[in-house]
N, C-alpha and C. Protein backbone atom coordinates (compact mmCIF):
# COMPACT_ATOMS: atom_id res chain seq x y z
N UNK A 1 31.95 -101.44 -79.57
CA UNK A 1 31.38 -100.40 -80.39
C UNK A 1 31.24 -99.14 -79.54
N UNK A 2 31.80 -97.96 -79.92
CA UNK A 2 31.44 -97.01 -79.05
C UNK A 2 30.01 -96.07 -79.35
N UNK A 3 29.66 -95.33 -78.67
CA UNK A 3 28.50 -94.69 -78.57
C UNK A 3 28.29 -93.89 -79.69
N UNK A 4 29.07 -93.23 -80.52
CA UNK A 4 29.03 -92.74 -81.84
C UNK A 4 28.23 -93.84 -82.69
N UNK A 5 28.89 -94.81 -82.93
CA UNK A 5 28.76 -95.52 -83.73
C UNK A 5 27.14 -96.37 -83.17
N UNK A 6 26.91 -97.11 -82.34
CA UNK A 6 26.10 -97.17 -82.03
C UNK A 6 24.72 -96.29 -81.85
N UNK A 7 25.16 -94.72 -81.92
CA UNK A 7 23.57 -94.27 -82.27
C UNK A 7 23.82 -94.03 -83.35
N UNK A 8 24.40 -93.96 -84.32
CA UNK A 8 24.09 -94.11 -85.84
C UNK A 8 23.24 -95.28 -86.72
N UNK A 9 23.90 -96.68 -85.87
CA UNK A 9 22.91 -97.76 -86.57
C UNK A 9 21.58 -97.48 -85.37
N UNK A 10 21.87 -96.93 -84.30
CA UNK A 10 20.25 -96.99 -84.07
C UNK A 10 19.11 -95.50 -84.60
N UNK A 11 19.89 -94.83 -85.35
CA UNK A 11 18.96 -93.90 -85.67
C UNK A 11 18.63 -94.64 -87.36
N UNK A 12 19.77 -95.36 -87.71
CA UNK A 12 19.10 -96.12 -89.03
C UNK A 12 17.77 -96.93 -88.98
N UNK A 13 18.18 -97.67 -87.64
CA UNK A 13 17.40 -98.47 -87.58
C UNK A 13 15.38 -98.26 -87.31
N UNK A 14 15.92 -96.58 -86.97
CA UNK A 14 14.70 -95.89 -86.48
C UNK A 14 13.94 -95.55 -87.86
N UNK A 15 14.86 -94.91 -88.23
CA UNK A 15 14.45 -94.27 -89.68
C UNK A 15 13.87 -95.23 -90.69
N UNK A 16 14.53 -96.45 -90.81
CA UNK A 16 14.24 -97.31 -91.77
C UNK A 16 12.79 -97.52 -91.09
N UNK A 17 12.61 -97.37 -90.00
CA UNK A 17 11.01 -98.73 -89.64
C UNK A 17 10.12 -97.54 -90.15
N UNK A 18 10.12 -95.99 -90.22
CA UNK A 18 9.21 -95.27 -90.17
C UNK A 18 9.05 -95.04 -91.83
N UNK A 19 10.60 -94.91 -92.61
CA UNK A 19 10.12 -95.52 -94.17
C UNK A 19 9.22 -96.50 -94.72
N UNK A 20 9.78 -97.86 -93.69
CA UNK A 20 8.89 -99.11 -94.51
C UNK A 20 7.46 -98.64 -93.71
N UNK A 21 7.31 -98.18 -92.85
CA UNK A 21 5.29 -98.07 -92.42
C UNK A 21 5.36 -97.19 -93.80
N UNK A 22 5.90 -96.01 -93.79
CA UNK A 22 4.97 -94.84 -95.39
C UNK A 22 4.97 -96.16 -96.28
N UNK A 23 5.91 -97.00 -96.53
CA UNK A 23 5.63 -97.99 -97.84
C UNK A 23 4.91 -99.10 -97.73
N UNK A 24 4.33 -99.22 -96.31
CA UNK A 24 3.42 -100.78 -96.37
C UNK A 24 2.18 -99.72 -96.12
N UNK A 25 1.96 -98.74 -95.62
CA UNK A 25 0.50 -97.90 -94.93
C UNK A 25 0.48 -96.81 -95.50
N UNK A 26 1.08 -96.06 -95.28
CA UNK A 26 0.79 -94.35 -95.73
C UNK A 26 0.58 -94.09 -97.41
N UNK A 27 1.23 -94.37 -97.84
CA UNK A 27 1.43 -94.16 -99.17
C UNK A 27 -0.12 -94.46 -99.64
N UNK A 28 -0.56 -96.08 -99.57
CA UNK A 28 -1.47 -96.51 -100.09
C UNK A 28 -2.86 -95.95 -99.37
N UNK A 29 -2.80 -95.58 -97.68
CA UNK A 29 -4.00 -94.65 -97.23
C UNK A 29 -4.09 -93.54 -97.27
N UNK A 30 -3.11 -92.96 -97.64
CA UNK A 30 -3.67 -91.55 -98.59
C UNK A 30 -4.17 -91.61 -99.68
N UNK A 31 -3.82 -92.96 -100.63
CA UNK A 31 -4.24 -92.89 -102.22
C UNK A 31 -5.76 -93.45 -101.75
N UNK A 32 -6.18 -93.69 -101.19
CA UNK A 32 -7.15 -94.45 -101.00
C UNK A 32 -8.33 -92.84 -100.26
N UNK A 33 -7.82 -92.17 -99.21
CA UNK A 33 -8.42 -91.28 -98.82
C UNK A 33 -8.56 -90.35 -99.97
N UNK A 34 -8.01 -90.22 -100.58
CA UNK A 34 -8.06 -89.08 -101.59
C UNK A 34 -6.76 -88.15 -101.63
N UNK A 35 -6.10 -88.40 -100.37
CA UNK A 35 -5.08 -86.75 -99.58
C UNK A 35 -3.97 -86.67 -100.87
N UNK A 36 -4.57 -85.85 -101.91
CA UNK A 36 -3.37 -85.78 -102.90
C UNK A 36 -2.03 -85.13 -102.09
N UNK A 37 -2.19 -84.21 -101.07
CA UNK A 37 -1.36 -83.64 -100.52
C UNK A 37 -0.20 -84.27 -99.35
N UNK A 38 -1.09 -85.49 -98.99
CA UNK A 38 -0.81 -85.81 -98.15
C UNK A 38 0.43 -87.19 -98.55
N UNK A 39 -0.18 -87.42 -100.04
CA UNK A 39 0.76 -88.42 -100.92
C UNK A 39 1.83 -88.06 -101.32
N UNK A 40 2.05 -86.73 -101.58
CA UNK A 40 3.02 -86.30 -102.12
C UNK A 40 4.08 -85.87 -100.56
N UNK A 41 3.31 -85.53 -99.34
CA UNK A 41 4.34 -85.17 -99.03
C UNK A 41 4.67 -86.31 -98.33
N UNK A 42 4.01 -87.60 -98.31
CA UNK A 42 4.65 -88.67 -98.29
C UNK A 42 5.88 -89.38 -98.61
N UNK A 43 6.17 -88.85 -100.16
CA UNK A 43 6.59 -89.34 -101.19
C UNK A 43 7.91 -88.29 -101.13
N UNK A 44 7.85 -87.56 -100.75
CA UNK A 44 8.67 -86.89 -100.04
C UNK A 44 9.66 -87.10 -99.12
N UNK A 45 8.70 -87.24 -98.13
CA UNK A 45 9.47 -87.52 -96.89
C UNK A 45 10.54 -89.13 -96.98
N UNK A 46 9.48 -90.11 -97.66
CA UNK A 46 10.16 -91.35 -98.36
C UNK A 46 11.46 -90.83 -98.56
N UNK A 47 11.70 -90.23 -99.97
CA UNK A 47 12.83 -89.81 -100.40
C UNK A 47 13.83 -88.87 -100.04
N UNK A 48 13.60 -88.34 -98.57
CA UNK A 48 14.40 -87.90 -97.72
C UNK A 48 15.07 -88.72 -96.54
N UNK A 49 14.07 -89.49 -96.01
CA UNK A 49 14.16 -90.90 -95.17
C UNK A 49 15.66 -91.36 -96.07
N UNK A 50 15.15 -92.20 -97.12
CA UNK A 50 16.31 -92.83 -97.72
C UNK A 50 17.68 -91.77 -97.84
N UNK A 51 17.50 -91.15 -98.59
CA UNK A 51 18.80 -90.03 -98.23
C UNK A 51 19.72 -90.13 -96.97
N UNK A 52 18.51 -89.87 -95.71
CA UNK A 52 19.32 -89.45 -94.65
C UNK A 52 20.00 -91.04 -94.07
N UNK A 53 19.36 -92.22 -94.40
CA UNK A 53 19.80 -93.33 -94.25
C UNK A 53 21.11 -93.90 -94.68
N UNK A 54 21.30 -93.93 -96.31
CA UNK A 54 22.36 -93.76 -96.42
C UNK A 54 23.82 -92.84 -96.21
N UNK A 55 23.33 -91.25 -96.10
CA UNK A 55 24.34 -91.00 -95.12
C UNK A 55 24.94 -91.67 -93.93
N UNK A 56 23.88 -91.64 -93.09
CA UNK A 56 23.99 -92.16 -91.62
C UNK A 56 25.18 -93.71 -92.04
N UNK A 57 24.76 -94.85 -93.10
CA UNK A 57 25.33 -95.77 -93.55
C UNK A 57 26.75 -95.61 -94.03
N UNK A 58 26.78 -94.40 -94.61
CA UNK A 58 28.36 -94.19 -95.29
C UNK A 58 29.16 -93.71 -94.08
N UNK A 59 28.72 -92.99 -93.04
CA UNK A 59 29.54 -92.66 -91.97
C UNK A 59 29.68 -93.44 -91.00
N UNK A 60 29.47 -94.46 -90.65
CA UNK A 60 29.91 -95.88 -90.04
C UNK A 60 31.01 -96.20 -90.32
N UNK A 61 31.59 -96.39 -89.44
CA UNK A 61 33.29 -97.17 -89.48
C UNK A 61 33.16 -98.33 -89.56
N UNK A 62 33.23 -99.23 -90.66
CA UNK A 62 33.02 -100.84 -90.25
C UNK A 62 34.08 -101.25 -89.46
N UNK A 63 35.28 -100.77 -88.83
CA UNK A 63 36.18 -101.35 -88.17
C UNK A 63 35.64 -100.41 -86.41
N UNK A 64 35.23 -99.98 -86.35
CA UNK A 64 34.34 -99.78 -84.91
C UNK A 64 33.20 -100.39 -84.60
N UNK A 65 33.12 -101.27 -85.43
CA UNK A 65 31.71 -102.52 -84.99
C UNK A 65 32.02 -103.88 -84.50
């Protein structure tokens, strides 16, 4: 695997862990604190996370792995 390819699944792999914390923690301790602001830009960032994930996923060569 060359180094291209390899920091791509490791920036997935980065990205994904900091999505699933907003979806097991953040999400629900802001709803809980009150932070309407802080939910939304949660909810946000969520749906940018995923975005930039699947890019990162479609530009992988499965024949360089």
């Amino acid at each position: 695997m060359d180094n291209c390819t390899y920091n791509k699944l490791k920036l997935m792999h980065k990205l994904s862990k900091v999505k699933s914390f907003i979806e097991m923690f953040g999400k629900k301790d802001a709803k809980v604190a009150k932070h309407t602001k802080c939910d939304k830009l949660l909810a946000e960032l969520h749906k940018d996370l995923s975005k930039h994930i699947r890019a990162l996923h479609k530009a992988i060569d499965p024949e360089k792995l």
